[in-house]
PDB file of N, CA and C in Angstrom:
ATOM      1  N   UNK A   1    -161.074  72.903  94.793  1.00  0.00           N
ATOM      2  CA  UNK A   1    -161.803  72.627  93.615  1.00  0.00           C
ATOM      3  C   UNK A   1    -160.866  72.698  92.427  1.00  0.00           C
ATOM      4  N   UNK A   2    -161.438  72.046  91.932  1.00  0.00           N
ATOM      5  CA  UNK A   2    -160.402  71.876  90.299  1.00  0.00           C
ATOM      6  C   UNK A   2    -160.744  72.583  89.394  1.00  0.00           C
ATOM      7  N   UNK A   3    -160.020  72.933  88.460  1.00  0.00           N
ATOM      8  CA  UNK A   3    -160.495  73.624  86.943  1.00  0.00           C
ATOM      9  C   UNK A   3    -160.626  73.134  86.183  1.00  0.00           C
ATOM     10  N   UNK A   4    -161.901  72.862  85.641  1.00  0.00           N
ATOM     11  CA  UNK A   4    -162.511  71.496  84.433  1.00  0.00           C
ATOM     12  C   UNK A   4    -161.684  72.478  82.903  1.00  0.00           C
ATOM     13  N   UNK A   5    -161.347  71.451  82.115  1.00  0.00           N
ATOM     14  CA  UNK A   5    -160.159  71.964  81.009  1.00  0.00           C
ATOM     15  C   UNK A   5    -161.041  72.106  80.057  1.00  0.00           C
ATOM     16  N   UNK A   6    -161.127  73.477  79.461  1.00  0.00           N
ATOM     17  CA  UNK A   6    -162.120  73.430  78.169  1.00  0.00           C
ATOM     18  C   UNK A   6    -162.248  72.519  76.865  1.00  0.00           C
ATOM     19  N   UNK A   7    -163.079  72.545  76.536  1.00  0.00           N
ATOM     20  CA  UNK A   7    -163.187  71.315  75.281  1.00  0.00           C
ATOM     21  C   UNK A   7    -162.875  71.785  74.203  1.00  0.00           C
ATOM     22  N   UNK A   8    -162.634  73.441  73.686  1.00  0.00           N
ATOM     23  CA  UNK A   8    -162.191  73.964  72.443  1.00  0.00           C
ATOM     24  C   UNK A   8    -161.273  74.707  73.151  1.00  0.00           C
ATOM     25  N   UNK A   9    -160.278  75.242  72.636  1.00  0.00           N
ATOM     26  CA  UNK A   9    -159.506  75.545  72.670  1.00  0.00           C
ATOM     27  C   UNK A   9    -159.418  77.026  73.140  1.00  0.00           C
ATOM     28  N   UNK A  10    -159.063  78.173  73.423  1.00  0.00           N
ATOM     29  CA  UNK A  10    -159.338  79.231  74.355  1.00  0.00           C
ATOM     30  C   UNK A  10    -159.355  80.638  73.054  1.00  0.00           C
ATOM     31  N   UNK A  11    -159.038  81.490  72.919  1.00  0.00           N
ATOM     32  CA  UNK A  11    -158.547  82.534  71.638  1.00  0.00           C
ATOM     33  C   UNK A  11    -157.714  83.287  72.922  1.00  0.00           C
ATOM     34  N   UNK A  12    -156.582  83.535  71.967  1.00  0.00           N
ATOM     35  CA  UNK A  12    -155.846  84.976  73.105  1.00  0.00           C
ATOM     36  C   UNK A  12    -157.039  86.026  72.691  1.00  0.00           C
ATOM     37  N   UNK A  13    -156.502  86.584  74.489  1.00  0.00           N
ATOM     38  CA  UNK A  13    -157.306  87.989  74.357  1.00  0.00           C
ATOM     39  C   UNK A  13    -157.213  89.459  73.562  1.00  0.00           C
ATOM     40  N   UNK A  14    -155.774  89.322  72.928  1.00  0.00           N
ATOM     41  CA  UNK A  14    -155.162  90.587  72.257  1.00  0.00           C
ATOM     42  C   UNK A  14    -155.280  90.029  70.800  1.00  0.00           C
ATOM     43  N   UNK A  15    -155.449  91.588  70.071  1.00  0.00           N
ATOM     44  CA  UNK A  15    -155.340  91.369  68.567  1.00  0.00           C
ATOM     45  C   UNK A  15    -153.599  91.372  68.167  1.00  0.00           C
ATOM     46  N   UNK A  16    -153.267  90.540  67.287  1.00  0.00           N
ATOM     47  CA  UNK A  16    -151.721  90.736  67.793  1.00  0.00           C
ATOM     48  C   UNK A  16    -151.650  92.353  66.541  1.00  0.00           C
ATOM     49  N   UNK A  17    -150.246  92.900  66.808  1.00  0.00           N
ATOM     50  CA  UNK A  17    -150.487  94.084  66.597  1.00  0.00           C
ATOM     51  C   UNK A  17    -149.467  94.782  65.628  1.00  0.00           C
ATOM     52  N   UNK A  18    -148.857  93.393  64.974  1.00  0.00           N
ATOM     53  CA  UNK A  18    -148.035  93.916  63.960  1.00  0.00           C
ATOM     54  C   UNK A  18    -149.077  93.483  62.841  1.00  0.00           C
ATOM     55  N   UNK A  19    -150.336  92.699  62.750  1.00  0.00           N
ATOM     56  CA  UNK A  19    -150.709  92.469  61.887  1.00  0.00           C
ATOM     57  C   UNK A  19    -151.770  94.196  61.362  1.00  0.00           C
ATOM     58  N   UNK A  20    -152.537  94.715  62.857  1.00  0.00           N
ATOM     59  CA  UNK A  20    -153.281  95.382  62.340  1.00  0.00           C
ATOM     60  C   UNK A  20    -152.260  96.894  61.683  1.00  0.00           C
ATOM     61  N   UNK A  21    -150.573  96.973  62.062  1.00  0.00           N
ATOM     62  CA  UNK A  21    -150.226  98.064  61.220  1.00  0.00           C
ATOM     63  C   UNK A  21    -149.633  97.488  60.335  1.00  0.00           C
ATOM     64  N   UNK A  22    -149.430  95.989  59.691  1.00  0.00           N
ATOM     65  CA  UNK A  22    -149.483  95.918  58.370  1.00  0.00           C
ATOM     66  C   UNK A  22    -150.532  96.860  57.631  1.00  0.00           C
ATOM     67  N   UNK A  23    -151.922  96.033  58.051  1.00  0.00           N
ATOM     68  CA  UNK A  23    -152.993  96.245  57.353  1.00  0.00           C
ATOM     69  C   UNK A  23    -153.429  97.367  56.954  1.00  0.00           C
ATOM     70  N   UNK A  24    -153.109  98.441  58.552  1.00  0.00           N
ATOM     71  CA  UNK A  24    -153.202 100.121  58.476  1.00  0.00           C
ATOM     72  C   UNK A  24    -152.113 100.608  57.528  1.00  0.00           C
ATOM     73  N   UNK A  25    -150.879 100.365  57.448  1.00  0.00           N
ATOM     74  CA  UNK A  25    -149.782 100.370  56.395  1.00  0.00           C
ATOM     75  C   UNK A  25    -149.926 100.606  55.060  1.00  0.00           C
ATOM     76  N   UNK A  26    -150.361  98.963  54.532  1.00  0.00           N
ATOM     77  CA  UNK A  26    -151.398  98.767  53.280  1.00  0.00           C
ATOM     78  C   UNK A  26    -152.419  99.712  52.736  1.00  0.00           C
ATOM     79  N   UNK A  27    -153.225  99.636  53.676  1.00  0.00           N
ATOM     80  CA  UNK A  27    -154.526 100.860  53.395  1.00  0.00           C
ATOM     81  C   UNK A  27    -153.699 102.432  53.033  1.00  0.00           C
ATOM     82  N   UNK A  28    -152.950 102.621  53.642  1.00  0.00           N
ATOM     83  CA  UNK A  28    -152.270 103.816  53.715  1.00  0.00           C
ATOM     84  C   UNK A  28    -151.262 103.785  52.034  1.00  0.00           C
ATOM     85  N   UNK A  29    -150.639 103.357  52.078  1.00  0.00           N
ATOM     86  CA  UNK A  29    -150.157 102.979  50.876  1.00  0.00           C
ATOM     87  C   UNK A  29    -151.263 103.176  49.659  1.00  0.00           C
ATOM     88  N   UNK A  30    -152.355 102.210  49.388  1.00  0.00           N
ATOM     89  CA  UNK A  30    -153.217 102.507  48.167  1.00  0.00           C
ATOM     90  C   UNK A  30    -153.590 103.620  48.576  1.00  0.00           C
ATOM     91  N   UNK A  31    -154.063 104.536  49.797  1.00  0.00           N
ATOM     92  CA  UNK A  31    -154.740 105.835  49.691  1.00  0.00           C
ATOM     93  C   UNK A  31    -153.746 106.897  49.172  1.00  0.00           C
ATOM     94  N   UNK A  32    -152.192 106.982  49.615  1.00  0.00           N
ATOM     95  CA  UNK A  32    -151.665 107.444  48.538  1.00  0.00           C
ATOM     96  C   UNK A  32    -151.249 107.446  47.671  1.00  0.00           C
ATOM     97  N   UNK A  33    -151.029 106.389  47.104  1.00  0.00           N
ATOM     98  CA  UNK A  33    -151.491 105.953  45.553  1.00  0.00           C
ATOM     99  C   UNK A  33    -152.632 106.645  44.684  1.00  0.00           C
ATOM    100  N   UNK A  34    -153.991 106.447  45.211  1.00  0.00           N
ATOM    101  CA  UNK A  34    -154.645 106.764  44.553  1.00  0.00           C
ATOM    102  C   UNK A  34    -154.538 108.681  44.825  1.00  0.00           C
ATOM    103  N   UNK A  35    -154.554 108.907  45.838  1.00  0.00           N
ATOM    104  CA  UNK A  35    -153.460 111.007  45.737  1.00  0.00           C
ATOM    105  C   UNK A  35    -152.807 111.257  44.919  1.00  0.00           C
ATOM    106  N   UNK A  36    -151.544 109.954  44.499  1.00  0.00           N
ATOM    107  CA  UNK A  36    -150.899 110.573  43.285  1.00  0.00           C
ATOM    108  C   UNK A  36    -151.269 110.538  42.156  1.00  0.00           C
ATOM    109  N   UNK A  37    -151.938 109.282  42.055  1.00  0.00           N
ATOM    110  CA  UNK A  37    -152.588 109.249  40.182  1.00  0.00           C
ATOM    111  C   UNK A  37    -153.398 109.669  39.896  1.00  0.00           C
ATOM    112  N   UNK A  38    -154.555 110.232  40.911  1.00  0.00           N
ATOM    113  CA  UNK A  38    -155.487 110.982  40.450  1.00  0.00           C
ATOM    114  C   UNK A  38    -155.559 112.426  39.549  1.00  0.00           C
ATOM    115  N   UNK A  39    -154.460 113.193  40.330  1.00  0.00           N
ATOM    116  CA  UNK A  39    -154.179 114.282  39.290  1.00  0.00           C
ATOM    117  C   UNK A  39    -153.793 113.961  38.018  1.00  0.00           C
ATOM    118  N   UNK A  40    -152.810 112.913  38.127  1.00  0.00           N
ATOM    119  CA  UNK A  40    -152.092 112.653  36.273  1.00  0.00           C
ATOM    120  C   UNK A  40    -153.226 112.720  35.918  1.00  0.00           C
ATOM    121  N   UNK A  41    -154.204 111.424  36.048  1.00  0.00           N
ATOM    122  CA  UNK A  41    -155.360 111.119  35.160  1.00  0.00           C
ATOM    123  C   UNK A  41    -156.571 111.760  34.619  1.00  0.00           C
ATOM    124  N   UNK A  42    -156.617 113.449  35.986  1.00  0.00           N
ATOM    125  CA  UNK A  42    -157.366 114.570  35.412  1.00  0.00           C
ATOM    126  C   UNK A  42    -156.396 115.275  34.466  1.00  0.00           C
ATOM    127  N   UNK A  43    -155.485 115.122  34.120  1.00  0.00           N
ATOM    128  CA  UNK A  43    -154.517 116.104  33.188  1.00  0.00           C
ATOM    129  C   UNK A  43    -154.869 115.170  31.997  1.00  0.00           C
ATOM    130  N   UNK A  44    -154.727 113.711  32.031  1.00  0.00           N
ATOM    131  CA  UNK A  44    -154.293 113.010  31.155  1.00  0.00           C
ATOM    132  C   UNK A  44    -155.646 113.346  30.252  1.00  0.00           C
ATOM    133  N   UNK A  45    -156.896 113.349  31.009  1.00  0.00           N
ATOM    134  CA  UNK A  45    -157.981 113.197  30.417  1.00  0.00           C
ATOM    135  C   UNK A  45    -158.527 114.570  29.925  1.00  0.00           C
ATOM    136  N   UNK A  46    -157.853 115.207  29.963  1.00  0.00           N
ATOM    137  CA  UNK A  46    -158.030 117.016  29.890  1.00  0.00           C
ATOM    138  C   UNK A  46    -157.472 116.673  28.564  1.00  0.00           C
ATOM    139  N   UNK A  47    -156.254 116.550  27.992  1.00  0.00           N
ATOM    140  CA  UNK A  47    -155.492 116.588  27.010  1.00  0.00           C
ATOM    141  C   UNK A  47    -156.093 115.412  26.294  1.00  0.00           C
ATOM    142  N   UNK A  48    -156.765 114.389  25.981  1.00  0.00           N
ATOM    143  CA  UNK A  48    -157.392 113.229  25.167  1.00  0.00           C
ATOM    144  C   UNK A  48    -158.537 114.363  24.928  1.00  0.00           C
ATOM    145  N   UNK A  49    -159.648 114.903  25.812  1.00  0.00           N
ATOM    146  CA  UNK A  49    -160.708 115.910  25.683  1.00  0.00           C
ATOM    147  C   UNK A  49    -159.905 116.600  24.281  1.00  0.00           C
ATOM    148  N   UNK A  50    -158.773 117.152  24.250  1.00  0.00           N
ATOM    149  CA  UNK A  50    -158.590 118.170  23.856  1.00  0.00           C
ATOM    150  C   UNK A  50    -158.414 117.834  22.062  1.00  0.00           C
ATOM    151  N   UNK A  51    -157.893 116.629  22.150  1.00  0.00           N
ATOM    152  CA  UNK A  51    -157.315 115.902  21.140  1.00  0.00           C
ATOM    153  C   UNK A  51    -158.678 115.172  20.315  1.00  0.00           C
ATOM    154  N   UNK A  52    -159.447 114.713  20.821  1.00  0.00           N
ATOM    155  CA  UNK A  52    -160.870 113.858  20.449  1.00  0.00           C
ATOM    156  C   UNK A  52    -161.362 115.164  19.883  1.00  0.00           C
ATOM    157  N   UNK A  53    -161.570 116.856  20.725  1.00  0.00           N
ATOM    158  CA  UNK A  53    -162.211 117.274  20.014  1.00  0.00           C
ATOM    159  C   UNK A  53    -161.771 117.885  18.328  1.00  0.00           C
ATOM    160  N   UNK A  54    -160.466 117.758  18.555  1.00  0.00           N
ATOM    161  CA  UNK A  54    -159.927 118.021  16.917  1.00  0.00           C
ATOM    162  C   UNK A  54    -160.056 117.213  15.627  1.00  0.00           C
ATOM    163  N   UNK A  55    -160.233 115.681  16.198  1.00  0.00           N
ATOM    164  CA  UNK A  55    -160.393 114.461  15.540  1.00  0.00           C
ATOM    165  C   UNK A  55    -162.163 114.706  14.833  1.00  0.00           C
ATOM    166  N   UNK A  56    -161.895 114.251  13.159  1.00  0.00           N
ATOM    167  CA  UNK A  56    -163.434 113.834  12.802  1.00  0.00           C
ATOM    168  C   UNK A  56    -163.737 112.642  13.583  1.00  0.00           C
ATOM    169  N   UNK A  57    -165.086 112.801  13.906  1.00  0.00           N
ATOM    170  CA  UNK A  57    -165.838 111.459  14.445  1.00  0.00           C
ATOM    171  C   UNK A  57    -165.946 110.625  13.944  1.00  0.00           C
ATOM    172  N   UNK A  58    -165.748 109.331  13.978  1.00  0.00           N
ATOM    173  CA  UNK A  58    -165.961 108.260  13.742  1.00  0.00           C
ATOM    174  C   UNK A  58    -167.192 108.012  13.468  1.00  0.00           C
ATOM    175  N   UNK A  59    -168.610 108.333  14.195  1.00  0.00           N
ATOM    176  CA  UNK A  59    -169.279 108.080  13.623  1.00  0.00           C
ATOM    177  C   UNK A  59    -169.978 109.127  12.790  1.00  0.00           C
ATOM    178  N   UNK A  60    -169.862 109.389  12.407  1.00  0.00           N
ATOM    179  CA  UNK A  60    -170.596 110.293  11.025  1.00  0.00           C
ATOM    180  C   UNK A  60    -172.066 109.308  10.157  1.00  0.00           C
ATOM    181  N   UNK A  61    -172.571 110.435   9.878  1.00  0.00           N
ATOM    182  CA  UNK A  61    -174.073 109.105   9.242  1.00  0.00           C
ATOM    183  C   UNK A  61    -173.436 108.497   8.137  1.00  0.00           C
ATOM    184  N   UNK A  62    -173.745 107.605   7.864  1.00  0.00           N
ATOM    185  CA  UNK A  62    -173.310 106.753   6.633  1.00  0.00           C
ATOM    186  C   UNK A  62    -173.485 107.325   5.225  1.00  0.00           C
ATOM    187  N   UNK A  63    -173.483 107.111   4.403  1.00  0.00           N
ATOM    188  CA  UNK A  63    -173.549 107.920   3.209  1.00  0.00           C
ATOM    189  C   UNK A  63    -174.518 107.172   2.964  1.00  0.00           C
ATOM    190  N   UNK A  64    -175.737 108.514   1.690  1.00  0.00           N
ATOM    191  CA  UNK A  64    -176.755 107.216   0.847  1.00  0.00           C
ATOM    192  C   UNK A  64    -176.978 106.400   0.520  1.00  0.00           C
ATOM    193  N   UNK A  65    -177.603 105.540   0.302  1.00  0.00           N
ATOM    194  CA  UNK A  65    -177.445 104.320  -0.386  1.00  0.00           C
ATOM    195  C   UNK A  65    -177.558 104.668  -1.703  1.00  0.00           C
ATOM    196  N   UNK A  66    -177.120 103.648  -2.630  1.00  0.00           N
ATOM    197  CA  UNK A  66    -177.170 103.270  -3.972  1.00  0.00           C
ATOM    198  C   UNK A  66    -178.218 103.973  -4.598  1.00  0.00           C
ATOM    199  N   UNK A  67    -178.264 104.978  -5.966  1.00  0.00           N
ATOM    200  CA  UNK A  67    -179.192 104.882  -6.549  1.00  0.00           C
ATOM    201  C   UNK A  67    -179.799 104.176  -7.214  1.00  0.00           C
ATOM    202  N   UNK A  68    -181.169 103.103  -7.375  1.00  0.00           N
ATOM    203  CA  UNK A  68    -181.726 102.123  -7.938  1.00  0.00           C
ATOM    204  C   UNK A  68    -182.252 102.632  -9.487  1.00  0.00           C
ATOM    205  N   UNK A  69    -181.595 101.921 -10.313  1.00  0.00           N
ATOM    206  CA  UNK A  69    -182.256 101.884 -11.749  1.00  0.00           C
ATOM    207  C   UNK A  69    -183.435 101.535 -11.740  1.00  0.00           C
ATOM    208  N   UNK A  70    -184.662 102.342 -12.396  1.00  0.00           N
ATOM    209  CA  UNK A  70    -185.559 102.310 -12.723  1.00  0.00           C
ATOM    210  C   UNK A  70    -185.446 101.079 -13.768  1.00  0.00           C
ATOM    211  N   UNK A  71    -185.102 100.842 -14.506  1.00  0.00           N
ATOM    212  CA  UNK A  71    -185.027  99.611 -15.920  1.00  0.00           C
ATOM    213  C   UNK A  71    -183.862  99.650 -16.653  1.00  0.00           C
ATOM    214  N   UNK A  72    -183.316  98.723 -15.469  1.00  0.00           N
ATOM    215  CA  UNK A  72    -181.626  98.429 -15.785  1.00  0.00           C
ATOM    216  C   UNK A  72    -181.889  97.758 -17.327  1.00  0.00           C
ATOM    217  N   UNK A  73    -182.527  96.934 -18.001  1.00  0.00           N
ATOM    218  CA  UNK A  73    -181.732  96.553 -19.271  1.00  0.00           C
ATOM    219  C   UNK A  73    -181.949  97.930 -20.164  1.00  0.00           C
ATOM    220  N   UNK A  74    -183.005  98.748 -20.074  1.00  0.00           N
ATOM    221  CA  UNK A  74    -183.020  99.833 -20.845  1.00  0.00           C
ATOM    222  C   UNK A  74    -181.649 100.798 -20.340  1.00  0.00           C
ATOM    223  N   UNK A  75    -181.282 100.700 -19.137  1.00  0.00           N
ATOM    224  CA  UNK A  75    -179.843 101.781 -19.406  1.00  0.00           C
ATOM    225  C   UNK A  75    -178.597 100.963 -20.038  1.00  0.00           C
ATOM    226  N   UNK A  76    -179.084  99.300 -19.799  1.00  0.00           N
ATOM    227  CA  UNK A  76    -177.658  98.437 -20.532  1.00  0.00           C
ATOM    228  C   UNK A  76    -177.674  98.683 -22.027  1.00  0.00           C
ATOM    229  N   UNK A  77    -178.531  99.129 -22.673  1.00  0.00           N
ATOM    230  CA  UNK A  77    -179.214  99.089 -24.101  1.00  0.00           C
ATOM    231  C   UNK A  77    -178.742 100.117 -24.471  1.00  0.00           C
ATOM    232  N   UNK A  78    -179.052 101.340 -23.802  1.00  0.00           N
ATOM    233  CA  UNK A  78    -178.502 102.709 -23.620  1.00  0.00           C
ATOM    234  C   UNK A  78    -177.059 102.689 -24.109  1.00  0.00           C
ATOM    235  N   UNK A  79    -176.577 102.212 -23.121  1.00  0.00           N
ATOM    236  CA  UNK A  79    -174.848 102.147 -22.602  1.00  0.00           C
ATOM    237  C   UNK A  79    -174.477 101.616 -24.141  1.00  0.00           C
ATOM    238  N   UNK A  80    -174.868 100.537 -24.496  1.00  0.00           N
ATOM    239  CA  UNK A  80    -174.270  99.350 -25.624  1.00  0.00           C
ATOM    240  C   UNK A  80    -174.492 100.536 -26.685  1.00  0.00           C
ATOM    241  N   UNK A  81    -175.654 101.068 -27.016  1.00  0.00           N
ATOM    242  CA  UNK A  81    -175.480 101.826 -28.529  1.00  0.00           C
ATOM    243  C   UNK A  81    -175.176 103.047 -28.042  1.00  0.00           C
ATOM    244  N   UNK A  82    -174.825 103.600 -27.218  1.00  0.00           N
ATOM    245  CA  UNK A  82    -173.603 104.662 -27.140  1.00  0.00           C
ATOM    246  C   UNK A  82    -172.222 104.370 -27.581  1.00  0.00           C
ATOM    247  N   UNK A  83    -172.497 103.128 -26.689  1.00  0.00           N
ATOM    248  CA  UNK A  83    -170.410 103.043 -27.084  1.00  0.00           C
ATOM    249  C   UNK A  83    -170.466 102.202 -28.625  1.00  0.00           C
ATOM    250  N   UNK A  84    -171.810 101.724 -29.203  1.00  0.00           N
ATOM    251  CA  UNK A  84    -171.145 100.850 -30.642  1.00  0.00           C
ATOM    252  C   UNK A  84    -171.247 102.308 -31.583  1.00  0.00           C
ATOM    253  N   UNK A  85    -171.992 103.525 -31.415  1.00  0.00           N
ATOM    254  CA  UNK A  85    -172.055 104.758 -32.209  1.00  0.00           C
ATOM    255  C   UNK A  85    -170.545 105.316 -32.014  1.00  0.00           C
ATOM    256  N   UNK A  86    -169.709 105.016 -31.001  1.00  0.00           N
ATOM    257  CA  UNK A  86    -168.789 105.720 -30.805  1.00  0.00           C
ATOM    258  C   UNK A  86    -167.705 104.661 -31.804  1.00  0.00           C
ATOM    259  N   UNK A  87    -167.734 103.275 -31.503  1.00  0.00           N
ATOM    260  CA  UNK A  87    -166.798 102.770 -32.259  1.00  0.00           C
ATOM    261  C   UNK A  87    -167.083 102.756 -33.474  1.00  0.00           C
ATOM    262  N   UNK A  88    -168.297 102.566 -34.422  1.00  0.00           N
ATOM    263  CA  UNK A  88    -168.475 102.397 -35.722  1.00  0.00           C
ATOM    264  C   UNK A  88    -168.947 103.857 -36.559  1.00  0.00           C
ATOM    265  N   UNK A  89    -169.234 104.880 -35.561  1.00  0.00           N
ATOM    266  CA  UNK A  89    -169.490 105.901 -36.577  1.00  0.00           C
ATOM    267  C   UNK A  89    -168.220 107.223 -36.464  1.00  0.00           C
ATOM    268  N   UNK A  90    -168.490 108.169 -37.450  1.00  0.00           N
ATOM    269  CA  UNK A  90    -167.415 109.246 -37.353  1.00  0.00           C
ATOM    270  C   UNK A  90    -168.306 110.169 -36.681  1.00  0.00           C
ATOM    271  N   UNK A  91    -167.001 111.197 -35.338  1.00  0.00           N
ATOM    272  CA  UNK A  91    -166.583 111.989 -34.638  1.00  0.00           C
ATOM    273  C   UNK A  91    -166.169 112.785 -34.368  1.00  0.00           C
ATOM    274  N   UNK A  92    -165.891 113.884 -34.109  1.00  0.00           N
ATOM    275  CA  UNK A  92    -164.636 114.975 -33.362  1.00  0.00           C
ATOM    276  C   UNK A  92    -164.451 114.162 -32.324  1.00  0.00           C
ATOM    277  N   UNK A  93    -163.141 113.976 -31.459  1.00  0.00           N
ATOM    278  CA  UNK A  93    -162.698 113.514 -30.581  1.00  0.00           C
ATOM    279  C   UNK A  93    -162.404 114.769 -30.324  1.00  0.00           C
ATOM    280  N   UNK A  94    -161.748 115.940 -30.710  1.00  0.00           N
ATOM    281  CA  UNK A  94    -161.488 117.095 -30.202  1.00  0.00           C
ATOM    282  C   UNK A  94    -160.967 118.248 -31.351  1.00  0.00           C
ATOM    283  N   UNK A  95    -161.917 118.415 -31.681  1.00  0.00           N
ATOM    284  CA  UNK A  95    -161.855 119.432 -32.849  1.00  0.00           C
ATOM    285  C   UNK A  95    -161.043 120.908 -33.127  1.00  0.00           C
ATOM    286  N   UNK A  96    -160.581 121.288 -31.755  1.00  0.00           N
ATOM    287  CA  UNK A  96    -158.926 122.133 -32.244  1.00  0.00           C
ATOM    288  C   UNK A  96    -158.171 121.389 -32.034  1.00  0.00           C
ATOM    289  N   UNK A  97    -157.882 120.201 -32.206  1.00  0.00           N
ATOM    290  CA  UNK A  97    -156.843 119.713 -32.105  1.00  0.00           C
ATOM    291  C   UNK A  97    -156.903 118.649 -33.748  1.00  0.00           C
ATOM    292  N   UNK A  98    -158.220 118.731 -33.915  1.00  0.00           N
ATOM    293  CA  UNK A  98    -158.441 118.102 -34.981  1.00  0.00           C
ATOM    294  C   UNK A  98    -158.326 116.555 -35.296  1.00  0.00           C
ATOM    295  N   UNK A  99    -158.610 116.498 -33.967  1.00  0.00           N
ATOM    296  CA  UNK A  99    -158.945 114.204 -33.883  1.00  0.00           C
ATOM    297  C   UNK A  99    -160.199 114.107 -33.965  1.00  0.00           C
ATOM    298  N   UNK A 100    -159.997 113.226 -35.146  1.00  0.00           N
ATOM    299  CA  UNK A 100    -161.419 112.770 -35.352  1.00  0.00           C
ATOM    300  C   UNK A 100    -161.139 110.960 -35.173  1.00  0.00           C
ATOM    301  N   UNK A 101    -162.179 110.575 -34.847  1.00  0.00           N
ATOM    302  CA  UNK A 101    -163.014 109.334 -34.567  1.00  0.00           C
ATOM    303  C   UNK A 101    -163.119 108.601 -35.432  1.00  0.00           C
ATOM    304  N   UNK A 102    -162.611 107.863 -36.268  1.00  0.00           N
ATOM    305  CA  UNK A 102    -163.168 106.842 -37.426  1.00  0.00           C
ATOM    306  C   UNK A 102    -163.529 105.358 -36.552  1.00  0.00           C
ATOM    307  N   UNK A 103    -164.513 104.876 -37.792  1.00  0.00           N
ATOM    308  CA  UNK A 103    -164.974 103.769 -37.293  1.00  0.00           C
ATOM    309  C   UNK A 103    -163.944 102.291 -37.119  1.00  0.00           C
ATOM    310  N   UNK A 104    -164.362 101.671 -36.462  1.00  0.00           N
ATOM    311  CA  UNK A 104    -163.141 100.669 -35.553  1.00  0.00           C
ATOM    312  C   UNK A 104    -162.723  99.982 -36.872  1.00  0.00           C
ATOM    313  N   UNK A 105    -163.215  99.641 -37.754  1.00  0.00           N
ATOM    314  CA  UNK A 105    -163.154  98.382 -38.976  1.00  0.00           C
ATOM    315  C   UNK A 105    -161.840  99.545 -39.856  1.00  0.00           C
ATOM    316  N   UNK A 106    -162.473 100.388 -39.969  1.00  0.00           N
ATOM    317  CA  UNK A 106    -161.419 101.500 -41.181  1.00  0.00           C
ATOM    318  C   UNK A 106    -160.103 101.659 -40.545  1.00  0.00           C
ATOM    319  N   UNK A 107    -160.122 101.772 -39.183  1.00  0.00           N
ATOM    320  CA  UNK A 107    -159.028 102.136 -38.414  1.00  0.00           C
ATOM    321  C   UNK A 107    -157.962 100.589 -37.925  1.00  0.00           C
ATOM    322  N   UNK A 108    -158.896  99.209 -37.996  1.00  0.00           N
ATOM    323  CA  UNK A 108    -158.113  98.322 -38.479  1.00  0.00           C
ATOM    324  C   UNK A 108    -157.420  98.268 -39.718  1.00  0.00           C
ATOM    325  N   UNK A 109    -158.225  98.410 -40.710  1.00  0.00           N
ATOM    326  CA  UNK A 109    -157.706  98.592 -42.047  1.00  0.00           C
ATOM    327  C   UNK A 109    -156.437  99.164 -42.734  1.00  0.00           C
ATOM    328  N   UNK A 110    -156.644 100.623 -42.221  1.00  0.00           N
ATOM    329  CA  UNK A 110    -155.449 101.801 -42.525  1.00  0.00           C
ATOM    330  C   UNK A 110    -154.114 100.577 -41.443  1.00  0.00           C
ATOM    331  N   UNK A 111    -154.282 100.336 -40.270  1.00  0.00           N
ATOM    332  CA  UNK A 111    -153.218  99.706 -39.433  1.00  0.00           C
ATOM    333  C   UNK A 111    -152.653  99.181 -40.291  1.00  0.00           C
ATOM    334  N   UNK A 112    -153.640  97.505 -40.320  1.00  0.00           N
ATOM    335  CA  UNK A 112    -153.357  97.068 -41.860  1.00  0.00           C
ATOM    336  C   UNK A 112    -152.539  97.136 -42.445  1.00  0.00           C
ATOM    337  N   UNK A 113    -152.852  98.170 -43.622  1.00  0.00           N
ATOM    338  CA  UNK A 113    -152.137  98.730 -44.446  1.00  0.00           C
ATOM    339  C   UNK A 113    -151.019  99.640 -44.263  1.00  0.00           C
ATOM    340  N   UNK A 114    -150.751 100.479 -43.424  1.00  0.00           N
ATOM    341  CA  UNK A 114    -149.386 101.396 -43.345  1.00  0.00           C
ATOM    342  C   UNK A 114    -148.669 100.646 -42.375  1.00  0.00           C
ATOM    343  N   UNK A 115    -149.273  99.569 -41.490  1.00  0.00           N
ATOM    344  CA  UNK A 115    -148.142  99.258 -40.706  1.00  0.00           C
ATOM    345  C   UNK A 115    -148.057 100.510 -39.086  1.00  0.00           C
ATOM    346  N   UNK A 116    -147.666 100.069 -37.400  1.00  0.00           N
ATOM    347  CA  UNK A 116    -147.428 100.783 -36.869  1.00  0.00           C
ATOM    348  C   UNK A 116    -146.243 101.677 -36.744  1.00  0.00           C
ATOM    349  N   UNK A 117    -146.102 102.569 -36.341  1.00  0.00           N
ATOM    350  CA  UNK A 117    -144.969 104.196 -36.634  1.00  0.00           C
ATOM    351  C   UNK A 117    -144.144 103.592 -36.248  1.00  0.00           C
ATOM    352  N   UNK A 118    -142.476 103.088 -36.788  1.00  0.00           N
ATOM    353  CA  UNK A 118    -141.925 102.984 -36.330  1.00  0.00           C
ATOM    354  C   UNK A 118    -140.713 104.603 -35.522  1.00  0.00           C
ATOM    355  N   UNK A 119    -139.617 104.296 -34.886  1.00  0.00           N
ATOM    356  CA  UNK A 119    -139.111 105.448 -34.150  1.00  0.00           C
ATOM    357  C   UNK A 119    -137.548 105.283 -34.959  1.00  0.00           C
TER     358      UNK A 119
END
């Protein structure tokens, strides 16, 4: 009797066997890999712990918001005849020292007239 020839092709019966101690090799390799870096990275992260907790936080609450004027043209109104009382009327600017404040027009005037200090 004859031996009818298969129609696909056969598989060897053995795993070949330099491939599976590559593979065991490999595996072996990242497992000690990951043995050695694991400790750094509990040290590493011990010392960032240590460092973050000295650091202000980043997030902190935001600060208040803005205080809102009740009737902004009444404080612009405010503001304007404060500072025109300061330029047109008389002052102590600092009275032991004895500066006084004259009004802006007189204090053109005197310029004016004496001229600035020369040195």
């Amino acid at each position: 009797m004859t031996e009818i020839e298969p129609r696909f092709p056969r598989e060897p019966r053995d795993v070949d066997g330099r491939l599976v101690a590559v593979i065991f090799a490999f595996g072996a390799f990242l497992a000690g890999l990951v043995a050695l870096v694991r400790p750094i990275q509990q040290a590493q992260d011990g010392v960032v712990a240590r460092d973050d907790a000295a650091r202000p936080t980043l997030y902190a609450p935001p600060p208040p918001g803005p205080e809102l004027q009740a009737d902004p043209r009444e404080t612009l109104r405010a503001l304007r005849a404060g500072e025109d009382e300061q330029l047109h009327g008389w002052s102590w600017a600092d009275r032991k020292a004895g500066l006084v404040r004259v009004p802006i027009e007189r204090a053109m005037d005197e310029l004016a007239r004496e001229g600035l200090p020369h040195r």
